[in-house]
N, C-alpha and C. Protein backbone atom coordinates (compact mmCIF):
# COMPACT_ATOMS: atom_id res chain seq x y z
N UNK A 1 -50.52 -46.64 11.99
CA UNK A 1 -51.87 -46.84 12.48
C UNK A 1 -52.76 -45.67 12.09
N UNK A 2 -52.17 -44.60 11.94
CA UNK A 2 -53.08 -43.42 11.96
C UNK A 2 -53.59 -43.53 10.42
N UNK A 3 -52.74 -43.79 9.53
CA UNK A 3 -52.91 -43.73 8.10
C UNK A 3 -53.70 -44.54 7.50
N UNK A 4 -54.33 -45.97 8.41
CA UNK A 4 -54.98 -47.00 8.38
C UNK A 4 -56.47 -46.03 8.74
N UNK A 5 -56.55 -45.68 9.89
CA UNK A 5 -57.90 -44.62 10.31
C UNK A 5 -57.98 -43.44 9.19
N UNK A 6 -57.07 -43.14 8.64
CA UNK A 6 -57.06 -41.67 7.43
C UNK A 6 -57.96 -42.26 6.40
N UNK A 7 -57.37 -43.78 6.04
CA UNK A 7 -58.24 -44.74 4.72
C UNK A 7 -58.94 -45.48 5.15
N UNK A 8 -59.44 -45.59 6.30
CA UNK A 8 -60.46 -46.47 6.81
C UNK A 8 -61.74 -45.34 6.94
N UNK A 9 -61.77 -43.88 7.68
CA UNK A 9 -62.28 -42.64 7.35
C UNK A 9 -62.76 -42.62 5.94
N UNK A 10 -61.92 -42.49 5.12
CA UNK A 10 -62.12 -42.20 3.50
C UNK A 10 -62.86 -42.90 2.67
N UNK A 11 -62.52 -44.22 3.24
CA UNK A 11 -63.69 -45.31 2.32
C UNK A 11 -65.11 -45.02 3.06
N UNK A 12 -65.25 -45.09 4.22
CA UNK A 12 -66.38 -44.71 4.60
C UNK A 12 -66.91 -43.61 4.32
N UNK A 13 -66.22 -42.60 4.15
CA UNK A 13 -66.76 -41.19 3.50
C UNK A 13 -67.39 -41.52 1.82
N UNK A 14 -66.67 -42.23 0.91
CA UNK A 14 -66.78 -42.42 -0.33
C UNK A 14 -68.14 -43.43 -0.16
N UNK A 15 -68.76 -44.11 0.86
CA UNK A 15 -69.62 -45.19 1.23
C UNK A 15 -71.01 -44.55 1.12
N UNK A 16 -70.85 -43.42 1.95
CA UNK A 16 -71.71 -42.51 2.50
C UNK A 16 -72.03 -41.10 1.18
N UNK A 17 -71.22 -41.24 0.85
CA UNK A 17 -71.44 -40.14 -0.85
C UNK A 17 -72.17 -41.24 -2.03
N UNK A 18 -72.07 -42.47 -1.58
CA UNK A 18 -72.41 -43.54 -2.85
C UNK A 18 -74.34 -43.51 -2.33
N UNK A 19 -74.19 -43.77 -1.01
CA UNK A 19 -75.51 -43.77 -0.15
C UNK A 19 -76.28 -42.77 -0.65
N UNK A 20 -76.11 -41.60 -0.93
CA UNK A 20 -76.92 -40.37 -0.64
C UNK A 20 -77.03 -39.86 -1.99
N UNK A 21 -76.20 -40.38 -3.01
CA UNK A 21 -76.02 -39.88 -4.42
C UNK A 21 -77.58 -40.87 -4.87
N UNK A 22 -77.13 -42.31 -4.35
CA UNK A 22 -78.28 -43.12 -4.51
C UNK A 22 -79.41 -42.81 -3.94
N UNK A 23 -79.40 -42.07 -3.01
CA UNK A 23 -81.17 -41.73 -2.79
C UNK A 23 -81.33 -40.63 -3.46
N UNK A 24 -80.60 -39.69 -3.53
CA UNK A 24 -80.34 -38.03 -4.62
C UNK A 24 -81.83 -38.08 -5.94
N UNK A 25 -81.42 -39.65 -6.46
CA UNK A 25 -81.35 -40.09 -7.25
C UNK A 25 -82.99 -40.67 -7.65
N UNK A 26 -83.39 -40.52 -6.83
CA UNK A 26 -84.91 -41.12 -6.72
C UNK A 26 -85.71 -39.71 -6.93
N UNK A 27 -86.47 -40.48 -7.53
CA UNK A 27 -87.87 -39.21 -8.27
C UNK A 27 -88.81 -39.13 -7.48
N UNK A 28 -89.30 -39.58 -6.40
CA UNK A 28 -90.65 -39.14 -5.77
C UNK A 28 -89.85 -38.90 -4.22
N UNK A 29 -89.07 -38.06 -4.17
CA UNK A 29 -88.43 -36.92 -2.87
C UNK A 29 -89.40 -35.87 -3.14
N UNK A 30 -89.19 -35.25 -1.89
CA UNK A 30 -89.76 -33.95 -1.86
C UNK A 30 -87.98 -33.04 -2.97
N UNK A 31 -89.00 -31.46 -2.49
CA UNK A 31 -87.43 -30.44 -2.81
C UNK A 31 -86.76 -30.55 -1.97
N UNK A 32 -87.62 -30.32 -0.22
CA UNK A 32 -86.35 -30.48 0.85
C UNK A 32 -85.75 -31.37 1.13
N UNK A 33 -86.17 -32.49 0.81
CA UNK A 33 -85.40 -33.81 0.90
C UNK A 33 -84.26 -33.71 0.39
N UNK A 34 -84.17 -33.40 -1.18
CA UNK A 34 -83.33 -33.50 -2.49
C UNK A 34 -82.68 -32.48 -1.67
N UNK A 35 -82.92 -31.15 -1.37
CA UNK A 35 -81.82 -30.25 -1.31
C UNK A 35 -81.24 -30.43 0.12
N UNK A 36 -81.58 -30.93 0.93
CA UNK A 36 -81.09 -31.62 2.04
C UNK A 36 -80.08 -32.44 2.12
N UNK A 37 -79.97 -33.63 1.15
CA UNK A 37 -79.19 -34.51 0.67
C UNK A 37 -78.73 -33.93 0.27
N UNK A 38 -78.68 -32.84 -0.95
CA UNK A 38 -76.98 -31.91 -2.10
C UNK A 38 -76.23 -31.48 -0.57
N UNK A 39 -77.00 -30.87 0.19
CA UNK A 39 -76.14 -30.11 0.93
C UNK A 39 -75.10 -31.19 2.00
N UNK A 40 -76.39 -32.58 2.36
CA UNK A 40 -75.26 -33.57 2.40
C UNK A 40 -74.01 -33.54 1.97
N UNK A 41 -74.72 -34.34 0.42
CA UNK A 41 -73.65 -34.58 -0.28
C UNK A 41 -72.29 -33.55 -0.58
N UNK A 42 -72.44 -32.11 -0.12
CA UNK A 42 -71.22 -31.24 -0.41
C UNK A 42 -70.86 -31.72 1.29
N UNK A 43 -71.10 -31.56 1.99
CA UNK A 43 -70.35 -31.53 3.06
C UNK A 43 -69.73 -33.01 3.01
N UNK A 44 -69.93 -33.83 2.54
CA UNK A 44 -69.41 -35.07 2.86
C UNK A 44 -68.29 -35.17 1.80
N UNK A 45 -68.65 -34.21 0.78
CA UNK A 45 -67.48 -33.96 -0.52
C UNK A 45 -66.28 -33.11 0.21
N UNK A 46 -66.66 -32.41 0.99
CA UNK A 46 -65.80 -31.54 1.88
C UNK A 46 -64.89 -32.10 2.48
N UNK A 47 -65.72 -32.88 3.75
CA UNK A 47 -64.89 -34.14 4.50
C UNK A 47 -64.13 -34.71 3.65
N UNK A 48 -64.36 -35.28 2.43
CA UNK A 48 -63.85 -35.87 1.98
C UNK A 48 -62.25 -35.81 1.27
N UNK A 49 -62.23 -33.99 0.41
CA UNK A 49 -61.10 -33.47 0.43
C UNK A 49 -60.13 -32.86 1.54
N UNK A 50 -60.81 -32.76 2.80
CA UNK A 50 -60.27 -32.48 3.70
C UNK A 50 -59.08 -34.26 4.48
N UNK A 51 -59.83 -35.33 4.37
CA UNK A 51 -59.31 -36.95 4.62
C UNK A 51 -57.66 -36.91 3.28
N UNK A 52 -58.28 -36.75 2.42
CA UNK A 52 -57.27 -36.75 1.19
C UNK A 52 -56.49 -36.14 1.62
N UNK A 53 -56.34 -34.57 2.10
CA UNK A 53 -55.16 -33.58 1.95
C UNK A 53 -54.70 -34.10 3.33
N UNK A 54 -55.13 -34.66 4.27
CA UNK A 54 -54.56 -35.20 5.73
C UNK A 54 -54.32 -36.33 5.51
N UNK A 55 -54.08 -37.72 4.81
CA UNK A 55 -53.61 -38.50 3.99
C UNK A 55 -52.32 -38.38 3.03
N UNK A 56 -52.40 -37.22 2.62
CA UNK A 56 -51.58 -36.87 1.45
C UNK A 56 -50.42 -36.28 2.68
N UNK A 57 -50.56 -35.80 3.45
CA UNK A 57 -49.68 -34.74 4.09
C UNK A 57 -49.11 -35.92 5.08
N UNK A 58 -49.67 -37.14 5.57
CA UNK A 58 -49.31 -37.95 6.17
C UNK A 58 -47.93 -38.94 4.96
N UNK A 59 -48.65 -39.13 4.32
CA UNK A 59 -47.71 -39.71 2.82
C UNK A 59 -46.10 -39.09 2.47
N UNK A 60 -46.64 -37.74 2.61
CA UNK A 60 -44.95 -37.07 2.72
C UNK A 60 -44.46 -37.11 3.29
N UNK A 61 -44.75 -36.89 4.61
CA UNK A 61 -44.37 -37.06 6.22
C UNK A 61 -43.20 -38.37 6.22
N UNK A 62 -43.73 -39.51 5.56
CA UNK A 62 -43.64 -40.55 5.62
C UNK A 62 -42.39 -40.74 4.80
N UNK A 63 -42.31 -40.26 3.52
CA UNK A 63 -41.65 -40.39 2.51
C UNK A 63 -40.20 -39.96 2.79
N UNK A 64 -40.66 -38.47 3.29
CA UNK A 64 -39.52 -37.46 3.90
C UNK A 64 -38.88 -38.40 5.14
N UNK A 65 -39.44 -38.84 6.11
CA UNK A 65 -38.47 -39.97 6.63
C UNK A 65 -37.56 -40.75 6.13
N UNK A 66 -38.55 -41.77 5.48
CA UNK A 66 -37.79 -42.76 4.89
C UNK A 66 -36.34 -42.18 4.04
N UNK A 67 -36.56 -40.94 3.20
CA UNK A 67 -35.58 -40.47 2.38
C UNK A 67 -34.28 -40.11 3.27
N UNK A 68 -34.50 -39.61 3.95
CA UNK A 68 -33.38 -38.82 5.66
C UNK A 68 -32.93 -40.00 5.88
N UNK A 69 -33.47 -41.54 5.89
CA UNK A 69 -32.69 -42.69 6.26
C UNK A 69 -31.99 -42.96 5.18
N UNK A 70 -32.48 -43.09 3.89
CA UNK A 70 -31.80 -43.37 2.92
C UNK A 70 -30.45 -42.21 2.19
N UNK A 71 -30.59 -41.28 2.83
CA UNK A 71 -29.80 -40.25 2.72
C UNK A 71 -28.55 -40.93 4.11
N UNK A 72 -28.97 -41.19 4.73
CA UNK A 72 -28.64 -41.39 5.93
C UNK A 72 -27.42 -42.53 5.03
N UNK A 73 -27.84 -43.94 4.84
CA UNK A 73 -27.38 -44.72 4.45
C UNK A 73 -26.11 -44.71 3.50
N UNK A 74 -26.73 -43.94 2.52
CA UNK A 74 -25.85 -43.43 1.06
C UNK A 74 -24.79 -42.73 1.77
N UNK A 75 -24.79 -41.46 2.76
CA UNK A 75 -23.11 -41.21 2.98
C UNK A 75 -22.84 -41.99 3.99
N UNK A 76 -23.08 -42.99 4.50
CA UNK A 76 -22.20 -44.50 5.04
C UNK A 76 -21.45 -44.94 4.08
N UNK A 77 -22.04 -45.49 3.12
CA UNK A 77 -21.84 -46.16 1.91
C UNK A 77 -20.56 -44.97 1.64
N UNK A 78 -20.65 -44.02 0.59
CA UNK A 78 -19.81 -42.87 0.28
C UNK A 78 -18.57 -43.17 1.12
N UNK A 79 -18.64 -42.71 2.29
CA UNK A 79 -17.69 -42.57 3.29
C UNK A 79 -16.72 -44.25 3.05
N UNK A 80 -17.75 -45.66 3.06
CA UNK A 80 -17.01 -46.39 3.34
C UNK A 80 -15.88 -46.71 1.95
N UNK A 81 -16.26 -46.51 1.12
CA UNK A 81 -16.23 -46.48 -0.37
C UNK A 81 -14.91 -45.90 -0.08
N UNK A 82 -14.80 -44.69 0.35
CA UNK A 82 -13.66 -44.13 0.12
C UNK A 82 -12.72 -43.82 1.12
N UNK A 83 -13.05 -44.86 2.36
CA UNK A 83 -12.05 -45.47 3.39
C UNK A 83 -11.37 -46.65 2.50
N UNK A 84 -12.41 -47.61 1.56
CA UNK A 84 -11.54 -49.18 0.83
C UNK A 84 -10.92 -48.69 -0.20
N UNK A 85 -11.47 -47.32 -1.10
CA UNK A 85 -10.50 -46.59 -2.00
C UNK A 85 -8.87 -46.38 -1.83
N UNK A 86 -8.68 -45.88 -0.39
CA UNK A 86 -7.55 -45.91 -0.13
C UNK A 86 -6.59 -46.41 0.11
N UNK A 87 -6.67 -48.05 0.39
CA UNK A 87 -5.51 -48.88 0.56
C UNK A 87 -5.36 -49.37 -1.15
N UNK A 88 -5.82 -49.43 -1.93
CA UNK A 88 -5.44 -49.65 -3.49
C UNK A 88 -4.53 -48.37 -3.47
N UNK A 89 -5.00 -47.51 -3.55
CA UNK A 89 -4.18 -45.75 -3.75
C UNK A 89 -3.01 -46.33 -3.07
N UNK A 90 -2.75 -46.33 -2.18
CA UNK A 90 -1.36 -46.98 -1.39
C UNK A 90 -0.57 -47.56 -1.93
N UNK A 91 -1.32 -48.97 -2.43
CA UNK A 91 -0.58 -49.97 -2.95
C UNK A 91 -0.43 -49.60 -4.29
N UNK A 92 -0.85 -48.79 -5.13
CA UNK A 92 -0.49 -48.35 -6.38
C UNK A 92 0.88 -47.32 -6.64
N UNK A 93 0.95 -46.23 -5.02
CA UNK A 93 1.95 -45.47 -5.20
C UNK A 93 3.04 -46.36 -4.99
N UNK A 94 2.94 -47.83 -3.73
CA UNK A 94 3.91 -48.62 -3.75
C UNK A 94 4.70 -49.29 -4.70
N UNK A 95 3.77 -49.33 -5.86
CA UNK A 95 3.78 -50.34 -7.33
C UNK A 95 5.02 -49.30 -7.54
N UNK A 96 4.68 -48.26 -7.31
CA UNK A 96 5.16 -47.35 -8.50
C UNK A 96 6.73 -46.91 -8.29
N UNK A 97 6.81 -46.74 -6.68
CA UNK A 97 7.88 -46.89 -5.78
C UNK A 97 9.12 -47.98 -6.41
N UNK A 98 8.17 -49.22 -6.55
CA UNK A 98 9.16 -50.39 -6.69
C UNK A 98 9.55 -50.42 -8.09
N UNK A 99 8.25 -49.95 -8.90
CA UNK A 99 8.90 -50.31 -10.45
C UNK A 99 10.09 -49.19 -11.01
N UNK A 100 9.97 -47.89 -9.66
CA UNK A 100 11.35 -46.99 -11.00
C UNK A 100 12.50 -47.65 -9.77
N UNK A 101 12.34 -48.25 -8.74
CA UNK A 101 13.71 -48.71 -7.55
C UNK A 101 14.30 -49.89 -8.89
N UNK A 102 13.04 -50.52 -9.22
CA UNK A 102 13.84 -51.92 -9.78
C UNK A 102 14.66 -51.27 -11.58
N UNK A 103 14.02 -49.98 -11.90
CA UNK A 103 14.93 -49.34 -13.13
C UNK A 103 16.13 -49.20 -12.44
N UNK A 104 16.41 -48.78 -11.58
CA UNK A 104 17.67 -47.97 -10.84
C UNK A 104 17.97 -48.73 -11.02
N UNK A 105 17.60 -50.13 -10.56
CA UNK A 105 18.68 -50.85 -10.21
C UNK A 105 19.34 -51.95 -11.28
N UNK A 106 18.13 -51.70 -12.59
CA UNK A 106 18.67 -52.04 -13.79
C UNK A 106 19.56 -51.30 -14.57
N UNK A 107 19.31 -50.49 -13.96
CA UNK A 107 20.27 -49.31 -15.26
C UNK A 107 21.85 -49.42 -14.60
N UNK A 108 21.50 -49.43 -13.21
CA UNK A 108 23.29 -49.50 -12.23
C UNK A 108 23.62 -50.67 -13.04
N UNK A 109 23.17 -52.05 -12.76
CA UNK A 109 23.32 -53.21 -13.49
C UNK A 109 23.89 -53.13 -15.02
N UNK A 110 23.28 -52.76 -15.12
CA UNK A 110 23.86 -52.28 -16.86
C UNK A 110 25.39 -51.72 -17.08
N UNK A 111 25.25 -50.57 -16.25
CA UNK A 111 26.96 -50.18 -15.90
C UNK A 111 27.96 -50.95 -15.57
């Protein structure tokens, strides 16, 4: 919700710089008018990088969560991976168990 008010702020800021650029812009102002409006227009340029960098800092905020879950997730995953790794490992040393039992017991055979 807040990040909705950060860009709901911002467009209106960018609304209000479009407003004032457009009157800036007109030839029969006075000087104080015109320099009235620049000084507007910087402060609203101000506000404006100030919405961005509190936007932007909200964005990481955000990101950096999401990643801590997905970090989160991945050594589940890892971990489970190499709980199902281990019953193959088992059954492979078993393989291996049976195939030199069944030499023995070919080679006795042989005798």
């Amino acid at each position: 919700m807040e990040t909705q008010a950060q860009t709901r702020t911002l467009k209106e800021l960018r609304a209000s710089l479009q407003e004032i650029d457009a009157m800036r812009r007109v030839k029969d102002i006075s000087d104080a008018e015109r320099e009235a409006l620049e000084m507007t227009s910087v402060s609203l340029r101000n506000a404006e990088r100030i919405a961005i960098a509190a936007t932007q800092k909200q964005f990481i905020k955000d990101m950096e969560t999401q990643t801590a879950s997905l970090n989160e997730q991945a050594r589940v995953i890892r971990a489970r991976v190499t709980q199902m790794n281990k019953m193959p490992k088992v059954l492979d040393n078993i393989e291996s168990v049976i195939k030199t039992a069944v030499k023995i017991l070919v080679a006795i055979a042989k005798w």
